[in-house]
PDB file of N, CA and C in Angstrom:
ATOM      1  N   UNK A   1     165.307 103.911 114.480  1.00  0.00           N
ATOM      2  CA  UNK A   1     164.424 104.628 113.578  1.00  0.00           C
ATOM      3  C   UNK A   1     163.011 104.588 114.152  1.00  0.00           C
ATOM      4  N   UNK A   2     162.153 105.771 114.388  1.00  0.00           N
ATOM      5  CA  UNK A   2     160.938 105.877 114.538  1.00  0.00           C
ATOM      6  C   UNK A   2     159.535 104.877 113.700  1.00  0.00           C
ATOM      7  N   UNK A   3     158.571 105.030 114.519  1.00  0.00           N
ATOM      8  CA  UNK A   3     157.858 104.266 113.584  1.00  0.00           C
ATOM      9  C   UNK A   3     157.058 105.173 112.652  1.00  0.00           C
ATOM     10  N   UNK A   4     156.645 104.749 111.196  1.00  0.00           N
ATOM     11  CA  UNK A   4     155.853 105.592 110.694  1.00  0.00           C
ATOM     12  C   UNK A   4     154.663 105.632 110.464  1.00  0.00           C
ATOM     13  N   UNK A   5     154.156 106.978 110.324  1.00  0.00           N
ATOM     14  CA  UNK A   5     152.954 106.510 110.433  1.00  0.00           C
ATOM     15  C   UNK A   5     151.932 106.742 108.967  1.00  0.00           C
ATOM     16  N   UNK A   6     150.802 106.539 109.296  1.00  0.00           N
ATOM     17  CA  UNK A   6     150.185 106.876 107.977  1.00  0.00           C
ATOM     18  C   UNK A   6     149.988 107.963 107.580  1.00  0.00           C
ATOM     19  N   UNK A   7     150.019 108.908 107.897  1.00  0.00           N
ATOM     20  CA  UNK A   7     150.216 110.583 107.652  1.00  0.00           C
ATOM     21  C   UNK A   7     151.516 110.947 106.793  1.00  0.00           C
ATOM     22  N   UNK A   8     152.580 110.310 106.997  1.00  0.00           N
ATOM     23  CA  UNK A   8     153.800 110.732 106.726  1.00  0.00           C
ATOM     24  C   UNK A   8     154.217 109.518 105.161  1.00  0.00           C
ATOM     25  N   UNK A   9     153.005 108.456 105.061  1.00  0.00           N
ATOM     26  CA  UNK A   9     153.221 108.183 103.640  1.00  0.00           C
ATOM     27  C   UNK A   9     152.996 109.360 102.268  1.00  0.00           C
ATOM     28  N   UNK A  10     153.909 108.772 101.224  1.00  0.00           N
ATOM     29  CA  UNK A  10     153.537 109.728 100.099  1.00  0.00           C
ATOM     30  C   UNK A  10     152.179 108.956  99.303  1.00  0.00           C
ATOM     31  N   UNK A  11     150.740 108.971  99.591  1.00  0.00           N
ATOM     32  CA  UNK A  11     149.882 108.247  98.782  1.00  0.00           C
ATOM     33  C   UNK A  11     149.888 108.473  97.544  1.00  0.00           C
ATOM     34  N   UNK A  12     150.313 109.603  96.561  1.00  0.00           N
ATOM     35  CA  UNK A  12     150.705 109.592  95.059  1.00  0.00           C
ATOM     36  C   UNK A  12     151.710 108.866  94.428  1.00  0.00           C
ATOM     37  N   UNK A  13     152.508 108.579  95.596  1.00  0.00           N
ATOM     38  CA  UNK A  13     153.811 107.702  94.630  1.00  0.00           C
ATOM     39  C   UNK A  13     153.400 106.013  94.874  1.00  0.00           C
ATOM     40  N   UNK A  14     152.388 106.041  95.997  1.00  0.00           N
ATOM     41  CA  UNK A  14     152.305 104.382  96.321  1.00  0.00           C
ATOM     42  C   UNK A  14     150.946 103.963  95.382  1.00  0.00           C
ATOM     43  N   UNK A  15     150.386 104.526  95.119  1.00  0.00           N
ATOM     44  CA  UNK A  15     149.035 104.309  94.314  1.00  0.00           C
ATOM     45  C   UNK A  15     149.734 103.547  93.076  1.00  0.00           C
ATOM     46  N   UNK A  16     150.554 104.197  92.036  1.00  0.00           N
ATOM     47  CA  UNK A  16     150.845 103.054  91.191  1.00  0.00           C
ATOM     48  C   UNK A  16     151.309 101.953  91.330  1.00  0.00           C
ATOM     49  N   UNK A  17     151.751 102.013  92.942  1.00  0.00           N
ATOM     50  CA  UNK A  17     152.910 100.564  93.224  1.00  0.00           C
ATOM     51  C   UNK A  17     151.742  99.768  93.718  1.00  0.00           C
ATOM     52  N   UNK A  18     150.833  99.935  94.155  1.00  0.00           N
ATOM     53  CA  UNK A  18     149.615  99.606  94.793  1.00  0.00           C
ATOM     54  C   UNK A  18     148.925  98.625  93.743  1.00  0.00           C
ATOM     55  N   UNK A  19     149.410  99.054  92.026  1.00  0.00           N
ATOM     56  CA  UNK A  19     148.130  99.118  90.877  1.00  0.00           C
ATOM     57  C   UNK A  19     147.144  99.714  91.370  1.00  0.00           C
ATOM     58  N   UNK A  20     146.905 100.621  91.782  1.00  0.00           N
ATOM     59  CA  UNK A  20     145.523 101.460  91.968  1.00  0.00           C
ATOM     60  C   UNK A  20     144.167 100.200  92.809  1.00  0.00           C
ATOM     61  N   UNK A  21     144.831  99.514  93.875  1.00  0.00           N
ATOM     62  CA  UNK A  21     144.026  98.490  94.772  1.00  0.00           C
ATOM     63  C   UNK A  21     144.265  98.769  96.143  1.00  0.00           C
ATOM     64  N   UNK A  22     143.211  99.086  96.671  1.00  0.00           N
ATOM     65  CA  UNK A  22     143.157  99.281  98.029  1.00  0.00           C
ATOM     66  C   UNK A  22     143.845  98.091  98.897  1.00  0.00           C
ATOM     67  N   UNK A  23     143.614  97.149  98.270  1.00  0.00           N
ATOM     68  CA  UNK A  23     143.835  95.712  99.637  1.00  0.00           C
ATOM     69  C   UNK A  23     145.866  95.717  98.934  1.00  0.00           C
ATOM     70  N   UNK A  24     145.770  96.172  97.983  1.00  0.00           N
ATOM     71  CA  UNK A  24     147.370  96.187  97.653  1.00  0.00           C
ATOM     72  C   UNK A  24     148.276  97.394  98.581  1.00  0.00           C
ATOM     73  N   UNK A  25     147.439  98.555  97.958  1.00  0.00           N
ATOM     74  CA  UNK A  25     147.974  99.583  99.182  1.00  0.00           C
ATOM     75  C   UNK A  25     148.145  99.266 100.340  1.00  0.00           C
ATOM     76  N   UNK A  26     147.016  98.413 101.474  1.00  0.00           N
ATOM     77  CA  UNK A  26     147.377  98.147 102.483  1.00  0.00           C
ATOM     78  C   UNK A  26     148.300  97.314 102.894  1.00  0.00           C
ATOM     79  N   UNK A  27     148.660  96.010 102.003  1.00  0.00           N
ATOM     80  CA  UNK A  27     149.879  95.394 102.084  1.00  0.00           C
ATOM     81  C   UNK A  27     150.854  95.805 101.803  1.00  0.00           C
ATOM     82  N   UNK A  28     151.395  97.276 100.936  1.00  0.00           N
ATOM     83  CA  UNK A  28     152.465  97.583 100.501  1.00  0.00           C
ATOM     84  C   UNK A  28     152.627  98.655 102.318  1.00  0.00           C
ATOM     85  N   UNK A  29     151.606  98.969 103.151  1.00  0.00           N
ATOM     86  CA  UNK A  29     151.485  99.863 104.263  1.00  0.00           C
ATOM     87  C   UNK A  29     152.037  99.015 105.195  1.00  0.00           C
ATOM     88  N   UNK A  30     151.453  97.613 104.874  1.00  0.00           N
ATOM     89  CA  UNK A  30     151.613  96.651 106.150  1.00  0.00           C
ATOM     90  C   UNK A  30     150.513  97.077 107.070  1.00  0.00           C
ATOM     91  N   UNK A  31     149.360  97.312 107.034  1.00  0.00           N
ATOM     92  CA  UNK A  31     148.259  97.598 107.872  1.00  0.00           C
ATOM     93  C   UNK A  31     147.254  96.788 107.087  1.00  0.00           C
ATOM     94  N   UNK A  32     145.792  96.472 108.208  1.00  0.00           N
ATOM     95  CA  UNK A  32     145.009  96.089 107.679  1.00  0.00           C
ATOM     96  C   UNK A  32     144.246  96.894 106.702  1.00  0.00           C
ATOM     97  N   UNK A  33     143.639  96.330 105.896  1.00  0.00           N
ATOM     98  CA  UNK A  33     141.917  96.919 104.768  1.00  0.00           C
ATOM     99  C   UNK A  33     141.615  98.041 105.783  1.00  0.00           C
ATOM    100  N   UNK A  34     141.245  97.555 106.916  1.00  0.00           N
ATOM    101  CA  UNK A  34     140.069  98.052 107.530  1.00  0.00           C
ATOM    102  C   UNK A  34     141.046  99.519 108.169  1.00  0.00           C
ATOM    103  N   UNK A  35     142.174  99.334 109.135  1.00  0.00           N
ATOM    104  CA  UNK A  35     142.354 100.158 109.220  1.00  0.00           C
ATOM    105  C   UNK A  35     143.142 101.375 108.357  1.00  0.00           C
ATOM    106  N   UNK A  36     143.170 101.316 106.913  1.00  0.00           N
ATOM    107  CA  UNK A  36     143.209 101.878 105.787  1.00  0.00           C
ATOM    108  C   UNK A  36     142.266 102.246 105.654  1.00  0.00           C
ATOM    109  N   UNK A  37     140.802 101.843 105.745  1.00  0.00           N
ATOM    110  CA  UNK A  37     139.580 102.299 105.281  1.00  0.00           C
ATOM    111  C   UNK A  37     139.344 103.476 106.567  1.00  0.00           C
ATOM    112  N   UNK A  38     139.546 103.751 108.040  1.00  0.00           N
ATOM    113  CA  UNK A  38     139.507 104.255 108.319  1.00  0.00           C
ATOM    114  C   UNK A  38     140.301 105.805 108.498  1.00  0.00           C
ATOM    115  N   UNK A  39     141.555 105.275 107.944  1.00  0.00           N
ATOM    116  CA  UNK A  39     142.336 106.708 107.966  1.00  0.00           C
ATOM    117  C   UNK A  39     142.198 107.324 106.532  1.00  0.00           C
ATOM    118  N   UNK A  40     141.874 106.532 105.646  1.00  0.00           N
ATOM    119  CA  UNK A  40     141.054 107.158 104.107  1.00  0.00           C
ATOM    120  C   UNK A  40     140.428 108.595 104.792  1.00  0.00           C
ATOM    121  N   UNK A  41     139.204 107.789 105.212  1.00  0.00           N
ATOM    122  CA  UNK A  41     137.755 108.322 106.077  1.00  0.00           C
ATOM    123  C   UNK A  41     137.645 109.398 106.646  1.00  0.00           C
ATOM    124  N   UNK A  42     138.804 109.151 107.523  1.00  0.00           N
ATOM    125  CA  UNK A  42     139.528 110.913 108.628  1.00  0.00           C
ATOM    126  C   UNK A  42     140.142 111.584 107.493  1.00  0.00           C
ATOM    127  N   UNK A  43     141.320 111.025 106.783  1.00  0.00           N
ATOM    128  CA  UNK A  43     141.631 112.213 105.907  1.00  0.00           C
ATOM    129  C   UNK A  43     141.505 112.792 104.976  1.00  0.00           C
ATOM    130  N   UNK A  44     140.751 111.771 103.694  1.00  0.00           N
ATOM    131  CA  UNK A  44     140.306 112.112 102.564  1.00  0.00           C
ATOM    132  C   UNK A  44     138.965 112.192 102.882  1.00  0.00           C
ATOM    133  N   UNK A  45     137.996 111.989 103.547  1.00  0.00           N
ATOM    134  CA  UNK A  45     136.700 112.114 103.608  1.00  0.00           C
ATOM    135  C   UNK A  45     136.283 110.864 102.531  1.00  0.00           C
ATOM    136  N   UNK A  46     136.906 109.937 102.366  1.00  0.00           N
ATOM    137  CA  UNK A  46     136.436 109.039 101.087  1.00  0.00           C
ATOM    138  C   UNK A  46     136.888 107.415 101.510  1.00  0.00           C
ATOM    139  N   UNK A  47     136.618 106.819 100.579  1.00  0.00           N
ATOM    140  CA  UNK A  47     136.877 105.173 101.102  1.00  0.00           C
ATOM    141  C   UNK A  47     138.785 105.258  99.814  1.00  0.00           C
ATOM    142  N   UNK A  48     139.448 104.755 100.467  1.00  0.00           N
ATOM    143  CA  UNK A  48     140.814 104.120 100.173  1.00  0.00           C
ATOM    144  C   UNK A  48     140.599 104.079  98.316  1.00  0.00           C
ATOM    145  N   UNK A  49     139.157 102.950  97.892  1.00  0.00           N
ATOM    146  CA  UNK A  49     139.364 102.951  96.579  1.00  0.00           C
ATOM    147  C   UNK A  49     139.061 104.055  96.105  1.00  0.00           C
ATOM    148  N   UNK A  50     137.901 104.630  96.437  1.00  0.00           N
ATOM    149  CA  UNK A  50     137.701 106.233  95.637  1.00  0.00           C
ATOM    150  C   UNK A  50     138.831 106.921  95.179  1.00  0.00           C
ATOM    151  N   UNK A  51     139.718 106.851  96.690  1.00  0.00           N
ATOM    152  CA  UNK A  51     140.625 108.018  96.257  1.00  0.00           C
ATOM    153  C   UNK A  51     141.478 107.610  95.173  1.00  0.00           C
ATOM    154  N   UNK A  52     141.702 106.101  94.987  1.00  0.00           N
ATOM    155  CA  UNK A  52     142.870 105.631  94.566  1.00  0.00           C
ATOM    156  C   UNK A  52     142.282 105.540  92.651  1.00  0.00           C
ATOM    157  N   UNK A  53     140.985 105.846  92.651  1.00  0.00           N
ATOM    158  CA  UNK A  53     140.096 105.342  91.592  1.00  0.00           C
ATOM    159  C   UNK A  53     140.090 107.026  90.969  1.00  0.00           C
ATOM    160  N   UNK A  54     140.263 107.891  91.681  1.00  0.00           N
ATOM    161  CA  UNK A  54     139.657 109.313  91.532  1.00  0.00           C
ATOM    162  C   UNK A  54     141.812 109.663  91.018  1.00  0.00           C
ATOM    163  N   UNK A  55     142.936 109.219  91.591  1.00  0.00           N
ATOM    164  CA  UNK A  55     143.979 109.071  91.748  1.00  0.00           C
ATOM    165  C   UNK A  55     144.370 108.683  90.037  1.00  0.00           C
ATOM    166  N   UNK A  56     143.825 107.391  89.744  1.00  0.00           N
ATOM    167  CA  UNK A  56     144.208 106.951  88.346  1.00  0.00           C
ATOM    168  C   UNK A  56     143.618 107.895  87.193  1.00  0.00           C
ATOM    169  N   UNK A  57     142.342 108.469  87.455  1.00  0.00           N
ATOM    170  CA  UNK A  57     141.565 109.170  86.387  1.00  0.00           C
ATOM    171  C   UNK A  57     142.770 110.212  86.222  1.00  0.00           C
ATOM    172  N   UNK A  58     143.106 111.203  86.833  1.00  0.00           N
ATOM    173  CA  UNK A  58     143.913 112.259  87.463  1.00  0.00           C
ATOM    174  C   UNK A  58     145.405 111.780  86.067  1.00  0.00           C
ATOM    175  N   UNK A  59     146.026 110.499  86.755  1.00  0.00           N
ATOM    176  CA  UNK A  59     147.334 110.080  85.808  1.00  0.00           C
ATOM    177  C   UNK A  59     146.870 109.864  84.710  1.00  0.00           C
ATOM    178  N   UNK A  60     145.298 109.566  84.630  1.00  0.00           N
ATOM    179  CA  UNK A  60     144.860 109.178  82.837  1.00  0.00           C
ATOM    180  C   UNK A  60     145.002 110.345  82.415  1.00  0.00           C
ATOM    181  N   UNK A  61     144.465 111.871  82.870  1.00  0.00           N
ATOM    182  CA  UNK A  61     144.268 113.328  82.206  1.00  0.00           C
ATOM    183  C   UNK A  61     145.536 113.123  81.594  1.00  0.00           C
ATOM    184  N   UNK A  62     146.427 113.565  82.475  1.00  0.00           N
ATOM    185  CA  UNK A  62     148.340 113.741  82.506  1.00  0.00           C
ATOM    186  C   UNK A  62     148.543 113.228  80.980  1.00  0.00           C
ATOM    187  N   UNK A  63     148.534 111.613  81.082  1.00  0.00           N
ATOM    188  CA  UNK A  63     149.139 110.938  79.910  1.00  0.00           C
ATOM    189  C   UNK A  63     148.556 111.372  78.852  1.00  0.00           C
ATOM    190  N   UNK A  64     146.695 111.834  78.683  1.00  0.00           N
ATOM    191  CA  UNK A  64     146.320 111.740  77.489  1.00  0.00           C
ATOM    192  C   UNK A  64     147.030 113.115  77.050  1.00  0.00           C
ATOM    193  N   UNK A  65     146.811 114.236  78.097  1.00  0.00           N
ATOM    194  CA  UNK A  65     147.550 115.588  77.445  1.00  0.00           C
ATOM    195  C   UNK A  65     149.206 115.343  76.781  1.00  0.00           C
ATOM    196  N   UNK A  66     149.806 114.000  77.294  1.00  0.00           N
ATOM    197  CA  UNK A  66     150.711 114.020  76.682  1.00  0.00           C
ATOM    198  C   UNK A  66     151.413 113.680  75.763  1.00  0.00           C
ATOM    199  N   UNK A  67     149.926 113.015  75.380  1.00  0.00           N
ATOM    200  CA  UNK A  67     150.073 112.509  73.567  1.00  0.00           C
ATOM    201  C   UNK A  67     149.936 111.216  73.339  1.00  0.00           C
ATOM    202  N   UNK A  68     150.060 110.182  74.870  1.00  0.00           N
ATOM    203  CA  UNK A  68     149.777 108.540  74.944  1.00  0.00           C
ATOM    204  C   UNK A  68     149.005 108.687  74.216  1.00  0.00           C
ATOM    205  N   UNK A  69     148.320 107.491  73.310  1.00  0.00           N
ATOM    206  CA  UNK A  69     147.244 107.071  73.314  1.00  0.00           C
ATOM    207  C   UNK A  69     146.071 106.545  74.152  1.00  0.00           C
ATOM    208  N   UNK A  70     145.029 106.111  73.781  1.00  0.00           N
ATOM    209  CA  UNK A  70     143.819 106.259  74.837  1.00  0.00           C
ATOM    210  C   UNK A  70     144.087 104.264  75.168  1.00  0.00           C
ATOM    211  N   UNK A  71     144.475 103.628  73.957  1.00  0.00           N
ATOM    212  CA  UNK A  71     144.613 102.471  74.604  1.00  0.00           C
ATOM    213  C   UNK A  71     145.989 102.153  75.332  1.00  0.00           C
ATOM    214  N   UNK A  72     146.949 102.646  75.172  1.00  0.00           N
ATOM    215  CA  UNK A  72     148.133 103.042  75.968  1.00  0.00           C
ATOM    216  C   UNK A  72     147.750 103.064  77.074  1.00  0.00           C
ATOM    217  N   UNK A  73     147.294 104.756  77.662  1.00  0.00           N
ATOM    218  CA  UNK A  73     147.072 104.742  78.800  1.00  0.00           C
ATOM    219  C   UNK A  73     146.170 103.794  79.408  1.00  0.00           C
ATOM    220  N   UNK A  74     145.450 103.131  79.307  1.00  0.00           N
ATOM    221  CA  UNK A  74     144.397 102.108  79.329  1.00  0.00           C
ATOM    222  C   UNK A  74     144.881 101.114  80.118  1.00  0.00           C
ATOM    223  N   UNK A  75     145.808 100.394  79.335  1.00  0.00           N
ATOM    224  CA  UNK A  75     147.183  99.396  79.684  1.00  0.00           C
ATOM    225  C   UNK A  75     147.838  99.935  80.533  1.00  0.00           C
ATOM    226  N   UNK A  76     148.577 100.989  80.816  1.00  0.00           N
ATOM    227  CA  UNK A  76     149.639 101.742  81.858  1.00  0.00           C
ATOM    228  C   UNK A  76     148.856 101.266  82.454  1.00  0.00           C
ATOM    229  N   UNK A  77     147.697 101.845  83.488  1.00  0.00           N
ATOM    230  CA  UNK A  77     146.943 102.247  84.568  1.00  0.00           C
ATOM    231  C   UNK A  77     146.219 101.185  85.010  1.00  0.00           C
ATOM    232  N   UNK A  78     146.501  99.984  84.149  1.00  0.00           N
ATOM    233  CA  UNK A  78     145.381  98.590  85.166  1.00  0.00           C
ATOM    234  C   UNK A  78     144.595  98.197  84.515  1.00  0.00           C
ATOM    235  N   UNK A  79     143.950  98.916  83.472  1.00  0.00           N
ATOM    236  CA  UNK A  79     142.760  98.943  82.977  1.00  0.00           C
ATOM    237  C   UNK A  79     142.774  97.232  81.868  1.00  0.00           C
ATOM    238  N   UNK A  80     142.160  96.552  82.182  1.00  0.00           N
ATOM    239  CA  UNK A  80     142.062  95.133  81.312  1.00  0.00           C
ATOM    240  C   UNK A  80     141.375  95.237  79.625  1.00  0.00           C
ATOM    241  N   UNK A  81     140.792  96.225  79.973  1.00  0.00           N
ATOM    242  CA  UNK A  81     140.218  96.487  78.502  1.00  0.00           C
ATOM    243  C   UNK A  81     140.300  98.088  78.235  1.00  0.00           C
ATOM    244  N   UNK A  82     140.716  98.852  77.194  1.00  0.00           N
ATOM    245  CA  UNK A  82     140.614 100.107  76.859  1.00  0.00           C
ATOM    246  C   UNK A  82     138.797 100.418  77.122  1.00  0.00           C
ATOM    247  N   UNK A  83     138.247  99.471  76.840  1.00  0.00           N
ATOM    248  CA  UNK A  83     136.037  99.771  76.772  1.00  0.00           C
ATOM    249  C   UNK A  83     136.133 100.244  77.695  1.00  0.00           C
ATOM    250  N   UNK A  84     136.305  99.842  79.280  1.00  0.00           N
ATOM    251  CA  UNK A  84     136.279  99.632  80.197  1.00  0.00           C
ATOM    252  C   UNK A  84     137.098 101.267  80.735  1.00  0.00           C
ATOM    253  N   UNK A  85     138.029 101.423  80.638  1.00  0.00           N
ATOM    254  CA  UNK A  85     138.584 102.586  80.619  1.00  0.00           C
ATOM    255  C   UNK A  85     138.007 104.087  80.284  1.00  0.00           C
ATOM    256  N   UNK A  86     137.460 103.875  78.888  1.00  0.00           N
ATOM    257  CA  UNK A  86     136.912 104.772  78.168  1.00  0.00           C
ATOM    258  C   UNK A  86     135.412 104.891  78.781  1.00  0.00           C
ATOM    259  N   UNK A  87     134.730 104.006  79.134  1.00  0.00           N
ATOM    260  CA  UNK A  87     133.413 104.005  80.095  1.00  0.00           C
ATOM    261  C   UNK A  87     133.951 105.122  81.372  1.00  0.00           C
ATOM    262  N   UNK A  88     134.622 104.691  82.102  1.00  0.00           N
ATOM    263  CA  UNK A  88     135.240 104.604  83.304  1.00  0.00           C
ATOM    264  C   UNK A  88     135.195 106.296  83.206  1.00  0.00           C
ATOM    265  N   UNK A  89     136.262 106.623  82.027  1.00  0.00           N
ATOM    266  CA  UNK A  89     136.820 107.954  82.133  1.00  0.00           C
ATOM    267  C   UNK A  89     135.583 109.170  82.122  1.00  0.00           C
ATOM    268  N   UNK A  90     134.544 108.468  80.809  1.00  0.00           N
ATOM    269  CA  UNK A  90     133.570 109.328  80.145  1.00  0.00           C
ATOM    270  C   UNK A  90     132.518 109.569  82.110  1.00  0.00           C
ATOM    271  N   UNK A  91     132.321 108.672  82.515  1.00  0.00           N
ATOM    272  CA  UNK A  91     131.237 109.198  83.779  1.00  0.00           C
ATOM    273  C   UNK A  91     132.222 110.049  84.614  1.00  0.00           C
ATOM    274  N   UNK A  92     133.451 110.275  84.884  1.00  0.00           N
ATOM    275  CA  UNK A  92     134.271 110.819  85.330  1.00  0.00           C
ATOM    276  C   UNK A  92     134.226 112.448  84.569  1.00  0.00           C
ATOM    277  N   UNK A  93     134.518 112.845  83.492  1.00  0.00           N
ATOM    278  CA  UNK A  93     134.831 113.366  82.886  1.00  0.00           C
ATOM    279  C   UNK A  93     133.537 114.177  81.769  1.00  0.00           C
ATOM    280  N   UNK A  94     132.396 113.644  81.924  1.00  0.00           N
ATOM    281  CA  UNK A  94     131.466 113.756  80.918  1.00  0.00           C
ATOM    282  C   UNK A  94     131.438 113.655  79.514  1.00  0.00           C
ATOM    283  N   UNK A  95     133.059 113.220  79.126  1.00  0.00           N
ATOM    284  CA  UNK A  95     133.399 113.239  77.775  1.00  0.00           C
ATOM    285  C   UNK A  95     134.068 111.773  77.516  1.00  0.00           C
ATOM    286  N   UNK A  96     134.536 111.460  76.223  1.00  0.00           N
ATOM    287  CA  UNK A  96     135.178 110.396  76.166  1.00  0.00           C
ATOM    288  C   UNK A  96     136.880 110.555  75.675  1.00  0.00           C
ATOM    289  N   UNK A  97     137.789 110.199  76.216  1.00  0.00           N
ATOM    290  CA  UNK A  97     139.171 110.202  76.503  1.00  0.00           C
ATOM    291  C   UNK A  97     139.884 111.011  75.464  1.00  0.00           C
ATOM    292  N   UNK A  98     139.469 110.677  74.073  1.00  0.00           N
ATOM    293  CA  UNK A  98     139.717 110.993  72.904  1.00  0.00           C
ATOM    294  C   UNK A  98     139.591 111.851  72.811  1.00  0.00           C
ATOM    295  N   UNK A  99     138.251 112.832  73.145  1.00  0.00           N
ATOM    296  CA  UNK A  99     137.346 114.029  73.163  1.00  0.00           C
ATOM    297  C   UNK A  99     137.796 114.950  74.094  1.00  0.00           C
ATOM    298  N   UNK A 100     138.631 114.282  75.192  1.00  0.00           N
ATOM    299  CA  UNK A 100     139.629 115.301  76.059  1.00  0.00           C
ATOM    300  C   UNK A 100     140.608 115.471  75.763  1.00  0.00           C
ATOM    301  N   UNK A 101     140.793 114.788  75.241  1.00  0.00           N
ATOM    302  CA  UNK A 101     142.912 115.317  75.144  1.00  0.00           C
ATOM    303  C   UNK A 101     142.486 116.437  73.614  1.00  0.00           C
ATOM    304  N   UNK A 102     141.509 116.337  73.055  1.00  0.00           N
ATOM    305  CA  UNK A 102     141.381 117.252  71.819  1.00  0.00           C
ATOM    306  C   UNK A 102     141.111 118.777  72.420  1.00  0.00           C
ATOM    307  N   UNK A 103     139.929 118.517  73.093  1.00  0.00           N
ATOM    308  CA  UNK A 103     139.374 119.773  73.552  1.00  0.00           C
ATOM    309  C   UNK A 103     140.473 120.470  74.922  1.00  0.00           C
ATOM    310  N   UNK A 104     140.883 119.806  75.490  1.00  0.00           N
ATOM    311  CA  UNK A 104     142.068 120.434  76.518  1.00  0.00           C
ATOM    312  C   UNK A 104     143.113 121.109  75.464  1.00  0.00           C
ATOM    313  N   UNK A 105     143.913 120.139  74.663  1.00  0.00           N
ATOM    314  CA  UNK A 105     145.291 120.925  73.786  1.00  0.00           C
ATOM    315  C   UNK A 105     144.254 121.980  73.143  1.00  0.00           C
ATOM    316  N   UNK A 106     142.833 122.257  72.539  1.00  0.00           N
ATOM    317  CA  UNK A 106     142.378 123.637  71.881  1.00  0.00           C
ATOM    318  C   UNK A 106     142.465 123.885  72.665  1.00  0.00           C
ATOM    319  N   UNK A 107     142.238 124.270  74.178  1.00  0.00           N
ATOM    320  CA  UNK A 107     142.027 125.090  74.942  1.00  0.00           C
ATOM    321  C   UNK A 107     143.637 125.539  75.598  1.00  0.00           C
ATOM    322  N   UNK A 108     144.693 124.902  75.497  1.00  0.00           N
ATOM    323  CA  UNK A 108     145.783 125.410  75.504  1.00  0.00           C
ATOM    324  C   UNK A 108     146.704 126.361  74.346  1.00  0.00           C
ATOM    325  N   UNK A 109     145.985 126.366  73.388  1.00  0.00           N
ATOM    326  CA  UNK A 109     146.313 127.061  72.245  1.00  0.00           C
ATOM    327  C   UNK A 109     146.469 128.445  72.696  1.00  0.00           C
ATOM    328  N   UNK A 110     147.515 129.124  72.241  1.00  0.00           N
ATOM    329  CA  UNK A 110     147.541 131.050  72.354  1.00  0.00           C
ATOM    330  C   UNK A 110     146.468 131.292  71.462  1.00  0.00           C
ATOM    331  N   UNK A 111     145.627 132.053  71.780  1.00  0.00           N
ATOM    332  CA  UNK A 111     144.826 132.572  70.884  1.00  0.00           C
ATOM    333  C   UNK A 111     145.693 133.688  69.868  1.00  0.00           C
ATOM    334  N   UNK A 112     144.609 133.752  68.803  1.00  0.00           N
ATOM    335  CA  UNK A 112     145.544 134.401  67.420  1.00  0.00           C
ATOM    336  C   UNK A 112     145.290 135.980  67.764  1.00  0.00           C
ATOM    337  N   UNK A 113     146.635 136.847  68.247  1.00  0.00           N
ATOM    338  CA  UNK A 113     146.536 138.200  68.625  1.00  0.00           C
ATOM    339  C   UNK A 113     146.464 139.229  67.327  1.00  0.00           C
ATOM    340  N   UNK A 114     147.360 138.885  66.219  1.00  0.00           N
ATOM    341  CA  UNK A 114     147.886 140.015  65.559  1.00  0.00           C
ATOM    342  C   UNK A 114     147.277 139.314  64.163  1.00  0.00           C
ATOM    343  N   UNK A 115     146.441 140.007  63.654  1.00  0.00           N
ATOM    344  CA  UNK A 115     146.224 139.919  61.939  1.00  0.00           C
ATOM    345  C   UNK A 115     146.921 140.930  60.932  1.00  0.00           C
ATOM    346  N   UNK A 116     147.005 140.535  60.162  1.00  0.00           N
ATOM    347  CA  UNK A 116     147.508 141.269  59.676  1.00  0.00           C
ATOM    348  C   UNK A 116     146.559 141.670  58.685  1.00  0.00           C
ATOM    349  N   UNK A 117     146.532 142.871  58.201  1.00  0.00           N
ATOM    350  CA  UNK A 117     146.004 143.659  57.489  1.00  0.00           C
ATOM    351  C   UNK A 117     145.981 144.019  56.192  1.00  0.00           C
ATOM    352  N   UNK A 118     145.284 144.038  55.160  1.00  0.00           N
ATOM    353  CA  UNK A 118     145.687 143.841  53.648  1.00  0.00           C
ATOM    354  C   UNK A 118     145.292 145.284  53.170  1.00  0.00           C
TER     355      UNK A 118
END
């Protein structure tokens, strides 16, 4: 069997196995920090945690659209405190967690076509 390389990992499926930690990712790679921090660098243009930090926000959207709760997802994703989460999400997001999953499902709504007429 060939060797593999870091190009040919799936980084969306290893990020949760990771817990969303760079120095975990690299041990689940078997490579060092450092040279993780450099192939981040070349391919994401970003450092390993960003992406992996920018990665969890992304699975937080997902869950809240899917009806989790905000301290749920909180817990799923690593997060030690829901505060902490909800901070986290709001500078991410400009809103707070609660305030997205509301305003996303209105904005998935069919708008009302046909009135009816009296």
């Amino acid at each position: 069997m060939g060797r593999l390389f870091l190009t040919d990992w799936n980084w969306e499926e290893l990020a949760p196995a990771a817990h969303y930690n760079a120095q975990e990712l690299a041990k689940l790679c078997g490579i060092s920090t450092r040279q993780l921090q450099r192939h981040f660098r070349f391919r994401f243009c970003c450092s390993p945690q960003s992406w992996l930090n920018h990665r969890r926000l992304l699975v937080a959207e997902e869950l809240l659209l899917s009806g989790d709760s905000v301290k749920k997802v909180a817990l799923d994703l690593g997060f030690k405190q829901p505060s902490h989460f909800c901070r986290v999400f709001k500078t991410w997001n400009h809103m707070p967690p609660s305030q997205f999953a509301v305003i996303q499902h209105v904005k998935c709504r069919p708008g009302i076509t046909d009135v009816a007429v009296r």
